[in-house]
PDB file of N, CA and C in Angstrom:
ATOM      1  N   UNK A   1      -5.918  -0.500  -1.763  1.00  0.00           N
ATOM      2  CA  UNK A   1      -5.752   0.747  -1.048  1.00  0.00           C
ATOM      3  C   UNK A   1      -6.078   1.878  -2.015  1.00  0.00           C
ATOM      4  N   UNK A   2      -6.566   2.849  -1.616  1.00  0.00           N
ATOM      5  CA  UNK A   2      -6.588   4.013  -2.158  1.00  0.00           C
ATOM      6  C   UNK A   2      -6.050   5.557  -2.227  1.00  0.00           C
ATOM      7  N   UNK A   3      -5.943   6.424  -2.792  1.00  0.00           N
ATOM      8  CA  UNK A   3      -5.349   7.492  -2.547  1.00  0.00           C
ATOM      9  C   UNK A   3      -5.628   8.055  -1.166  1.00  0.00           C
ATOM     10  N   UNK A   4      -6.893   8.238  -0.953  1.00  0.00           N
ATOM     11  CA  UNK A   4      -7.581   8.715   0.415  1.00  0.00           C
ATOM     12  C   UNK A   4      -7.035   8.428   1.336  1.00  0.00           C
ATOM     13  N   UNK A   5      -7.034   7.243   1.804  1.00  0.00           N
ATOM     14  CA  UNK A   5      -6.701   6.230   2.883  1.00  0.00           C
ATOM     15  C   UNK A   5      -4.938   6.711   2.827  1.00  0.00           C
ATOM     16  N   UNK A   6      -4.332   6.490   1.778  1.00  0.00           N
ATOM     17  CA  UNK A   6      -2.766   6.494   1.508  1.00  0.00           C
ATOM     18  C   UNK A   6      -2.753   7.837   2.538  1.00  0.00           C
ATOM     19  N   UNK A   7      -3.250   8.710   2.045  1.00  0.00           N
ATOM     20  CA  UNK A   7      -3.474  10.261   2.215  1.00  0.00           C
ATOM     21  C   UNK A   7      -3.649  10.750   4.233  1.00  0.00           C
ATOM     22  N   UNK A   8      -4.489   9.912   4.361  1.00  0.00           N
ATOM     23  CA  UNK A   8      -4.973  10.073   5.510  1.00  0.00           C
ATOM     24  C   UNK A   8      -3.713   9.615   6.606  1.00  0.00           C
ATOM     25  N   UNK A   9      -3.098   8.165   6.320  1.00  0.00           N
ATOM     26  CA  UNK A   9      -2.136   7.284   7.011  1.00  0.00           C
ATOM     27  C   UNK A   9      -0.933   8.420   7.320  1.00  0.00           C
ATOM     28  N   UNK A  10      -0.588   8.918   6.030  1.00  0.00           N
ATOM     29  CA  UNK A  10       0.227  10.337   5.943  1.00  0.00           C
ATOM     30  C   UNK A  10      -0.046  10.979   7.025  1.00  0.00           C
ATOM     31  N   UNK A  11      -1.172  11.791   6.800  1.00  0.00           N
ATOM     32  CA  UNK A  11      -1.318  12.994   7.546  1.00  0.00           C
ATOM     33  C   UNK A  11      -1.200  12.445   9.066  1.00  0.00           C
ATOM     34  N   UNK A  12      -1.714  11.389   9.486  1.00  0.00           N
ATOM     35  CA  UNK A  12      -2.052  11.099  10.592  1.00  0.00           C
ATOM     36  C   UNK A  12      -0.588  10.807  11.031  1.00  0.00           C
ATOM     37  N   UNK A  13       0.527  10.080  10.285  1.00  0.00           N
ATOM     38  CA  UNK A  13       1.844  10.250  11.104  1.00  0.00           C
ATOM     39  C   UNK A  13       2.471  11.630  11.225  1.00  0.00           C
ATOM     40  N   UNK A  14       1.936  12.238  10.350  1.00  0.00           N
ATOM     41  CA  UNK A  14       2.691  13.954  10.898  1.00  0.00           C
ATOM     42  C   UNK A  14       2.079  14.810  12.030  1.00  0.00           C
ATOM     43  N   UNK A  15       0.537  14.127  11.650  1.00  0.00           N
ATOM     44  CA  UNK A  15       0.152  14.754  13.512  1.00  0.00           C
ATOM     45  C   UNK A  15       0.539  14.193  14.684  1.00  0.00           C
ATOM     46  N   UNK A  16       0.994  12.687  14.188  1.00  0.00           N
ATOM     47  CA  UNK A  16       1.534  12.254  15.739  1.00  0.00           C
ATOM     48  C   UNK A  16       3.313  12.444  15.477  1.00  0.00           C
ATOM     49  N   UNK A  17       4.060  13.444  14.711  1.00  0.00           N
ATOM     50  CA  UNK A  17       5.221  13.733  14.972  1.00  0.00           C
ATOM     51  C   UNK A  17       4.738  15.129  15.526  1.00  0.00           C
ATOM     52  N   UNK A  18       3.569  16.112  15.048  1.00  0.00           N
ATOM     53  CA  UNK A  18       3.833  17.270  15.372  1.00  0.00           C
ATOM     54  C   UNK A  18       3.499  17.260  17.174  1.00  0.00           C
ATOM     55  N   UNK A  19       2.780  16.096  17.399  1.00  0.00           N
ATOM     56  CA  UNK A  19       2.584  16.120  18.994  1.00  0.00           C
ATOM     57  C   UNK A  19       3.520  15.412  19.891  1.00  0.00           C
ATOM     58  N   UNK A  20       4.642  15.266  19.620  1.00  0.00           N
ATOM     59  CA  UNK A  20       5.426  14.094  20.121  1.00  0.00           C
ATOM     60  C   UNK A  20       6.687  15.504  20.109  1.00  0.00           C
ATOM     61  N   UNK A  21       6.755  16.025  22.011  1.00  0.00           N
ATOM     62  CA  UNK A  21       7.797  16.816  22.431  1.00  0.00           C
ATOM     63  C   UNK A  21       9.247  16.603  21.591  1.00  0.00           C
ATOM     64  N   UNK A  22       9.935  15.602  21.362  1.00  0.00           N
ATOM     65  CA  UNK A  22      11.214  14.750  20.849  1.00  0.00           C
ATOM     66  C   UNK A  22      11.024  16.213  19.861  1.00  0.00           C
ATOM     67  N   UNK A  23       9.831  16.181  18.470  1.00  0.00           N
ATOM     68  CA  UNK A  23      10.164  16.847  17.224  1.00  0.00           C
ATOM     69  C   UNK A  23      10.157  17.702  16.971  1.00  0.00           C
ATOM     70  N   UNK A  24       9.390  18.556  18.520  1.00  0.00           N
ATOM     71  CA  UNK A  24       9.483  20.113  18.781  1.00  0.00           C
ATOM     72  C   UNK A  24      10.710  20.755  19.205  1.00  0.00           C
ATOM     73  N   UNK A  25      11.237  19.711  20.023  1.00  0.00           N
ATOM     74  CA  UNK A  25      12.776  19.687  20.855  1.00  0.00           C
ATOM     75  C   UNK A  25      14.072  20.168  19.495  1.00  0.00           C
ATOM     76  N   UNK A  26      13.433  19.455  18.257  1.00  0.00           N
ATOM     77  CA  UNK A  26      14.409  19.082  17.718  1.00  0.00           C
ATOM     78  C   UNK A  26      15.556  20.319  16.977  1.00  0.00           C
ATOM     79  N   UNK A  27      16.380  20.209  16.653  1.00  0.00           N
ATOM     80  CA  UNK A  27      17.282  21.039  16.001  1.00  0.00           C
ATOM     81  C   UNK A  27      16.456  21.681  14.959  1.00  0.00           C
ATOM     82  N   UNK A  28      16.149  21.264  14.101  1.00  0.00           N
ATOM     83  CA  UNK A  28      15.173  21.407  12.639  1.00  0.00           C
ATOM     84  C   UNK A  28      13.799  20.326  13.048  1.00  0.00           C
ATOM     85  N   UNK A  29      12.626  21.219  13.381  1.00  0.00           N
ATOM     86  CA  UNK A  29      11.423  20.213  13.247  1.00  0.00           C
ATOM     87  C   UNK A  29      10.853  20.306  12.169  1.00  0.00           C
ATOM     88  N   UNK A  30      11.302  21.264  11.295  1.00  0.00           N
ATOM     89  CA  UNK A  30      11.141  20.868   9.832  1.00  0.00           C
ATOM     90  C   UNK A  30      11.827  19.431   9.067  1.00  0.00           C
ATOM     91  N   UNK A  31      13.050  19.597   9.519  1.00  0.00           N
ATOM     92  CA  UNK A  31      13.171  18.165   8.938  1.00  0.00           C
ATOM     93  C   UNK A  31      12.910  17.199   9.852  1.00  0.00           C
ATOM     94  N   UNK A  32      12.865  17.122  11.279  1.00  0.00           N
ATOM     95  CA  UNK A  32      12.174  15.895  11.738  1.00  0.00           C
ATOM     96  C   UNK A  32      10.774  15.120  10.821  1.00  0.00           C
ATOM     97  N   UNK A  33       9.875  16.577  10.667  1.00  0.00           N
ATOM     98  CA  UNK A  33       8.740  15.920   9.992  1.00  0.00           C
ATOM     99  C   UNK A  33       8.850  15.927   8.581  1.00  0.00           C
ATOM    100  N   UNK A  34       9.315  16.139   7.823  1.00  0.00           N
ATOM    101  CA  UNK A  34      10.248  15.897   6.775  1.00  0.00           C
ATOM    102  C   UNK A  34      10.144  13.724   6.838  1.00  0.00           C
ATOM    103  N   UNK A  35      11.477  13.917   7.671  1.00  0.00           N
ATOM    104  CA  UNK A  35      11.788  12.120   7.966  1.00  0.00           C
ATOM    105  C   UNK A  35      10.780  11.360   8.158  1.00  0.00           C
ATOM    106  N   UNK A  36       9.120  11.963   9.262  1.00  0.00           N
ATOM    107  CA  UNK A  36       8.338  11.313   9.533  1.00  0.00           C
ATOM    108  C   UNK A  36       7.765  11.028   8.002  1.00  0.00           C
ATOM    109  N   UNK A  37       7.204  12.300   7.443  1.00  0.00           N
ATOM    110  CA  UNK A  37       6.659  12.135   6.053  1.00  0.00           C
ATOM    111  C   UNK A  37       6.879  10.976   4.981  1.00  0.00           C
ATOM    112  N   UNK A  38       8.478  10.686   4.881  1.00  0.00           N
ATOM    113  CA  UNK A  38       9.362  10.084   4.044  1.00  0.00           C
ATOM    114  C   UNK A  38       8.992   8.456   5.019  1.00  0.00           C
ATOM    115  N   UNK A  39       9.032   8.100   5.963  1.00  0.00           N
ATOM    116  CA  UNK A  39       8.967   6.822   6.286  1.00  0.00           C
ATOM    117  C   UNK A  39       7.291   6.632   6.213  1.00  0.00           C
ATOM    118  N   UNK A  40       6.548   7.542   6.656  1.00  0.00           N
ATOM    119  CA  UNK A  40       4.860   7.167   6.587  1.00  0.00           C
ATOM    120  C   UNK A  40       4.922   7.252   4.244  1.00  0.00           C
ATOM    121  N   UNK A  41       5.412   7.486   4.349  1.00  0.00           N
ATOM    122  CA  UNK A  41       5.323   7.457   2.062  1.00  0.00           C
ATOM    123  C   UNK A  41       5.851   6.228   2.187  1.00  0.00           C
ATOM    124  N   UNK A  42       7.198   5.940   2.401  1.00  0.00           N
ATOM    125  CA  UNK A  42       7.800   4.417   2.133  1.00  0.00           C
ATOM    126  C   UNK A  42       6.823   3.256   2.733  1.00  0.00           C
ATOM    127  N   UNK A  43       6.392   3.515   3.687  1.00  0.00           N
ATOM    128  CA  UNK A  43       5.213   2.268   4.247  1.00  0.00           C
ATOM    129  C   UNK A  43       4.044   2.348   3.023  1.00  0.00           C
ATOM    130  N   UNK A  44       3.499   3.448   2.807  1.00  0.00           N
ATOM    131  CA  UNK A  44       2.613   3.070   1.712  1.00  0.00           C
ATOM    132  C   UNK A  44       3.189   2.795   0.483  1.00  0.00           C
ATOM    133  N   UNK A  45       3.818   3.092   0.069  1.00  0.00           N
ATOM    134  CA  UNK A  45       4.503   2.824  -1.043  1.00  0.00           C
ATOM    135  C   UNK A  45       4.844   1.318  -1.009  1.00  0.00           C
ATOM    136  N   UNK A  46       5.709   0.760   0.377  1.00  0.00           N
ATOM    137  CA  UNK A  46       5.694  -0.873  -0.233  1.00  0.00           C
ATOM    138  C   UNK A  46       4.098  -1.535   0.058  1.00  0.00           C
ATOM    139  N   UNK A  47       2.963  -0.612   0.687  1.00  0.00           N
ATOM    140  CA  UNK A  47       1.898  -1.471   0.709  1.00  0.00           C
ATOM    141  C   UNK A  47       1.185  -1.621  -1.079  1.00  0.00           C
ATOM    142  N   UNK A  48       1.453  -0.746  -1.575  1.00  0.00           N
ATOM    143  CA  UNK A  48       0.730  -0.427  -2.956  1.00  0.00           C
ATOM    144  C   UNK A  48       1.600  -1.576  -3.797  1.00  0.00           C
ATOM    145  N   UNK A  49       3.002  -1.730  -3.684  1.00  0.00           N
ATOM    146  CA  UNK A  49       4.122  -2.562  -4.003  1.00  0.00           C
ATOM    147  C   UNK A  49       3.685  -4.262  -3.752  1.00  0.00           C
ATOM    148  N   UNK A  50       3.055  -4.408  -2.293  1.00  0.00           N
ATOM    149  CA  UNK A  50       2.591  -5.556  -2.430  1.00  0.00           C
ATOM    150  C   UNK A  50       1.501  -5.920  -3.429  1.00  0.00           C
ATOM    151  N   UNK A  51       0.482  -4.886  -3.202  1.00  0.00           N
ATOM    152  CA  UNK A  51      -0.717  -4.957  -3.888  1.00  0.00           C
ATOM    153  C   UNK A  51      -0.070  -5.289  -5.865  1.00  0.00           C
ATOM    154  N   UNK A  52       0.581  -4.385  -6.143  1.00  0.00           N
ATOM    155  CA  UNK A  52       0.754  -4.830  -7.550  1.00  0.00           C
ATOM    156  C   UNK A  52       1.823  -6.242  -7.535  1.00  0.00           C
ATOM    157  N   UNK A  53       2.077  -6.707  -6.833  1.00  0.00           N
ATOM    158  CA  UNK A  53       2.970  -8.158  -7.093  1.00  0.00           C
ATOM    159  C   UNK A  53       2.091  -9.084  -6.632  1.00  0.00           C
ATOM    160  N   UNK A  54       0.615  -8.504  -5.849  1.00  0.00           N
ATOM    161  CA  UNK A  54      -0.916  -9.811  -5.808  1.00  0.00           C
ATOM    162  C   UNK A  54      -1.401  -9.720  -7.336  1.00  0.00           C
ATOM    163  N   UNK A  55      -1.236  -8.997  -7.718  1.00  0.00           N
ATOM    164  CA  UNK A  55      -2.134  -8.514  -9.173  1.00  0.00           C
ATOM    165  C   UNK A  55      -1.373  -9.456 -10.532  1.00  0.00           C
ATOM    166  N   UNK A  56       0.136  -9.143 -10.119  1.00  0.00           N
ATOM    167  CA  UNK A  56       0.667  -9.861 -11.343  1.00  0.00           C
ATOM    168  C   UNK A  56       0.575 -11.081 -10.897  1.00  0.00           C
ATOM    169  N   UNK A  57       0.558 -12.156  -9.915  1.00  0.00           N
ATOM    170  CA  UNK A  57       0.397 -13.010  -9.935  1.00  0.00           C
ATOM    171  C   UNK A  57      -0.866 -13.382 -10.294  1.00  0.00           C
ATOM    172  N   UNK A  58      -1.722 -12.704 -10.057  1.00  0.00           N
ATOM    173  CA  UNK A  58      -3.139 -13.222 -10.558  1.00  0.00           C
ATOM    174  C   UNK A  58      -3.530 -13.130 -11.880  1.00  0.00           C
ATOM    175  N   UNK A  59      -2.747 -12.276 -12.543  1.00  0.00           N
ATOM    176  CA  UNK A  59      -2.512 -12.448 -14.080  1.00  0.00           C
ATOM    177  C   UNK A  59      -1.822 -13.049 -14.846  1.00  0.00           C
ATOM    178  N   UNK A  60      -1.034 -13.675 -13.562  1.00  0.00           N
ATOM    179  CA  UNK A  60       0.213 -14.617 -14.719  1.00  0.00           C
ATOM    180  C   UNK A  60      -1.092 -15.865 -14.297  1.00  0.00           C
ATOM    181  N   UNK A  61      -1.374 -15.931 -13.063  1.00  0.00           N
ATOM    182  CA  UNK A  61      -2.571 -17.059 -12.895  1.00  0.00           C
ATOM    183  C   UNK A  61      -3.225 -17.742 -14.166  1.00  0.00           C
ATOM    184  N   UNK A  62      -3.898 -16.458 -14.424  1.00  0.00           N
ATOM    185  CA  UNK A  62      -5.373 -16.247 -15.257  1.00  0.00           C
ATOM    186  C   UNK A  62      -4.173 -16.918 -16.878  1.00  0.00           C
ATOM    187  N   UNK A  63      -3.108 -16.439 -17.016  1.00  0.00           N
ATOM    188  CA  UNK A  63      -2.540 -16.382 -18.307  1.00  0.00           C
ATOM    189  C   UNK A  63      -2.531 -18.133 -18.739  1.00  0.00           C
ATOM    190  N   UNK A  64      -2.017 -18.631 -17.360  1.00  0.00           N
ATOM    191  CA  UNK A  64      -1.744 -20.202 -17.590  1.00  0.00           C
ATOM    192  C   UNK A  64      -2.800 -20.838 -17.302  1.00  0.00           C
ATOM    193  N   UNK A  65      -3.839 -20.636 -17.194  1.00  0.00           N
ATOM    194  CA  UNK A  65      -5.317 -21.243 -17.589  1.00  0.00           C
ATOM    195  C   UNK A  65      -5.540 -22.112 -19.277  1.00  0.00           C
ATOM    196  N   UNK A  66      -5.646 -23.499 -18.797  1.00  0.00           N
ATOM    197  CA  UNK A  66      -5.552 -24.162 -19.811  1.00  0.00           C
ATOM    198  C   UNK A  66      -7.180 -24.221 -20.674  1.00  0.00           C
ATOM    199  N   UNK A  67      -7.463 -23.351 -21.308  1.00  0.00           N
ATOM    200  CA  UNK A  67      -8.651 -22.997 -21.979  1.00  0.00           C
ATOM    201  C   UNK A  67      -9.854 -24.038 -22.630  1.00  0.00           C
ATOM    202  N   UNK A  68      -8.619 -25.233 -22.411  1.00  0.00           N
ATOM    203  CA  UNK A  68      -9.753 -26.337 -22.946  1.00  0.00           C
ATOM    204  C   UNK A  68     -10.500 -27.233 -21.227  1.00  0.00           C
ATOM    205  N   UNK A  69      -9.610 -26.815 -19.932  1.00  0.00           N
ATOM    206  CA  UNK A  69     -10.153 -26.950 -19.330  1.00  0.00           C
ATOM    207  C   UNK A  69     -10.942 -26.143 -17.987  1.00  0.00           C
ATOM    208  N   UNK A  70     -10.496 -25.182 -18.504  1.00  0.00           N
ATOM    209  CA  UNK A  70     -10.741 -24.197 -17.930  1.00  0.00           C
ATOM    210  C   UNK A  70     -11.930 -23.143 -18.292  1.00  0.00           C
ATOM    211  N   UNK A  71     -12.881 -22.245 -17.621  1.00  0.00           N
ATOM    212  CA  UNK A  71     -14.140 -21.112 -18.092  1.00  0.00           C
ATOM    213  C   UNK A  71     -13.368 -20.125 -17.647  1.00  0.00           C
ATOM    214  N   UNK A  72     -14.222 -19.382 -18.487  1.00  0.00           N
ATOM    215  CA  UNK A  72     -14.016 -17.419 -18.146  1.00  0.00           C
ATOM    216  C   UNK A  72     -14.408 -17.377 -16.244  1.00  0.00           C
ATOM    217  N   UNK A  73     -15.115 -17.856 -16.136  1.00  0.00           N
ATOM    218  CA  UNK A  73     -15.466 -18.011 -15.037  1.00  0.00           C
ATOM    219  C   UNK A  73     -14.142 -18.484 -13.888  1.00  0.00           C
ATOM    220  N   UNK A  74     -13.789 -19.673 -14.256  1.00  0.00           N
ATOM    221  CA  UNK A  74     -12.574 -19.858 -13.776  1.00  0.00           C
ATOM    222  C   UNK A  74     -11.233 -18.506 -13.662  1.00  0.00           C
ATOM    223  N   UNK A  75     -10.973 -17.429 -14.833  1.00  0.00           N
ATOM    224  CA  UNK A  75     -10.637 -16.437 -14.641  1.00  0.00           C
ATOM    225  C   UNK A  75     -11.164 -15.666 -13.701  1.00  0.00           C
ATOM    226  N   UNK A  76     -12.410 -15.298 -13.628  1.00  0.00           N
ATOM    227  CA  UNK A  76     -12.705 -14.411 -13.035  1.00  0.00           C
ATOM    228  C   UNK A  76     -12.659 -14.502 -11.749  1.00  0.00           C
ATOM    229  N   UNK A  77     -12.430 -15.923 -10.741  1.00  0.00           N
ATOM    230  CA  UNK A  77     -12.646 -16.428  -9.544  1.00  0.00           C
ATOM    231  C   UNK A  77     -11.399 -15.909  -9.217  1.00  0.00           C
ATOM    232  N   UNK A  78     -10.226 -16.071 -10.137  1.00  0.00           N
ATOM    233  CA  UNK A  78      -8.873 -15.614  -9.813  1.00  0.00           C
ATOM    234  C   UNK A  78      -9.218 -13.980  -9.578  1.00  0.00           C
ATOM    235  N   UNK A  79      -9.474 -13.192 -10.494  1.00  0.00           N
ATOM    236  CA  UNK A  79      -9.273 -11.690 -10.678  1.00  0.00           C
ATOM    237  C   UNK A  79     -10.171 -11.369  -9.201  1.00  0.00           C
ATOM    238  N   UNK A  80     -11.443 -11.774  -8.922  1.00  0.00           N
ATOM    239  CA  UNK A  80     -11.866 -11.442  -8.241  1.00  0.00           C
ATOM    240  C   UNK A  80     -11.603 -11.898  -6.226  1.00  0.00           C
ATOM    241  N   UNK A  81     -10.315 -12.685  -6.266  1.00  0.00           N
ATOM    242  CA  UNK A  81     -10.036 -13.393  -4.893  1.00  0.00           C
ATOM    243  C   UNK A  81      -9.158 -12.131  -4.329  1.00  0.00           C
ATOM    244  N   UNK A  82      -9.655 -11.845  -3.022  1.00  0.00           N
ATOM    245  CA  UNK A  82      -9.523 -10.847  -2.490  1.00  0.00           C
ATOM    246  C   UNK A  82      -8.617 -11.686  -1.055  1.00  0.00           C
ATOM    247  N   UNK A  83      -7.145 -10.991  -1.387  1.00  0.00           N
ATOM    248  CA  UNK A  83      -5.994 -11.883  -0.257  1.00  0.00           C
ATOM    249  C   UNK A  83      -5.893 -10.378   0.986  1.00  0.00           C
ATOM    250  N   UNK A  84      -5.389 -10.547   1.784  1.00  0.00           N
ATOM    251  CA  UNK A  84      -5.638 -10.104   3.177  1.00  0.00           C
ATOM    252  C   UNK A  84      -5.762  -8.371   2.736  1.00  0.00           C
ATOM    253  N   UNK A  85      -6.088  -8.016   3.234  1.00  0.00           N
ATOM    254  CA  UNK A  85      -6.360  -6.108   3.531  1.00  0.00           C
ATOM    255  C   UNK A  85      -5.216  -5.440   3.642  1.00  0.00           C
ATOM    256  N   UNK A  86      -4.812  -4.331   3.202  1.00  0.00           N
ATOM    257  CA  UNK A  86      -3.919  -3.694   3.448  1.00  0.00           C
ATOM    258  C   UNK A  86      -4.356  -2.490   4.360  1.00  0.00           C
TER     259      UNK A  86
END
């Protein structure tokens, strides 16, 4: 994932709080979208969270590569295996 994308997912849940009557209604629609903000960050945040716990595994991978039977190549098949999309 990237900043952009992170960026965009954001914005795009605050336009669908700023169009959703409920957050106009609300007491404070400042902090309604406030809350939206804070749960669209926590979703990216554990997606980036997954992404670095694919990474360390693929480095603890690469680490226990037994070198006498194993190629660089064999590393790199690891570094470069691409697991589902975020």
């Amino acid at each position: 994932m990237n900043k952009d994308h992170a960026y965009h997912q954001i914005a795009l849940a605050c336009l669908k709080a700023l169009r959703t009557p409920a957050a106009a209604a609300a007491h404070d629609p400042a902090q309604a979208l406030y809350e939206v903000i804070d749960q669209a960050f926590s979703q990216q945040t554990a997606l980036l969270l997954a992404e670095l716990d694919d990474c360390q595994h693929r480095l603890s991978s690469i680490a226990a590569l037994d070198p006498q039977r194993h190629t660089l190549a064999d590393a790199q098949a690891i570094a470069r295996h691409t697991g589902p999309s975020h």
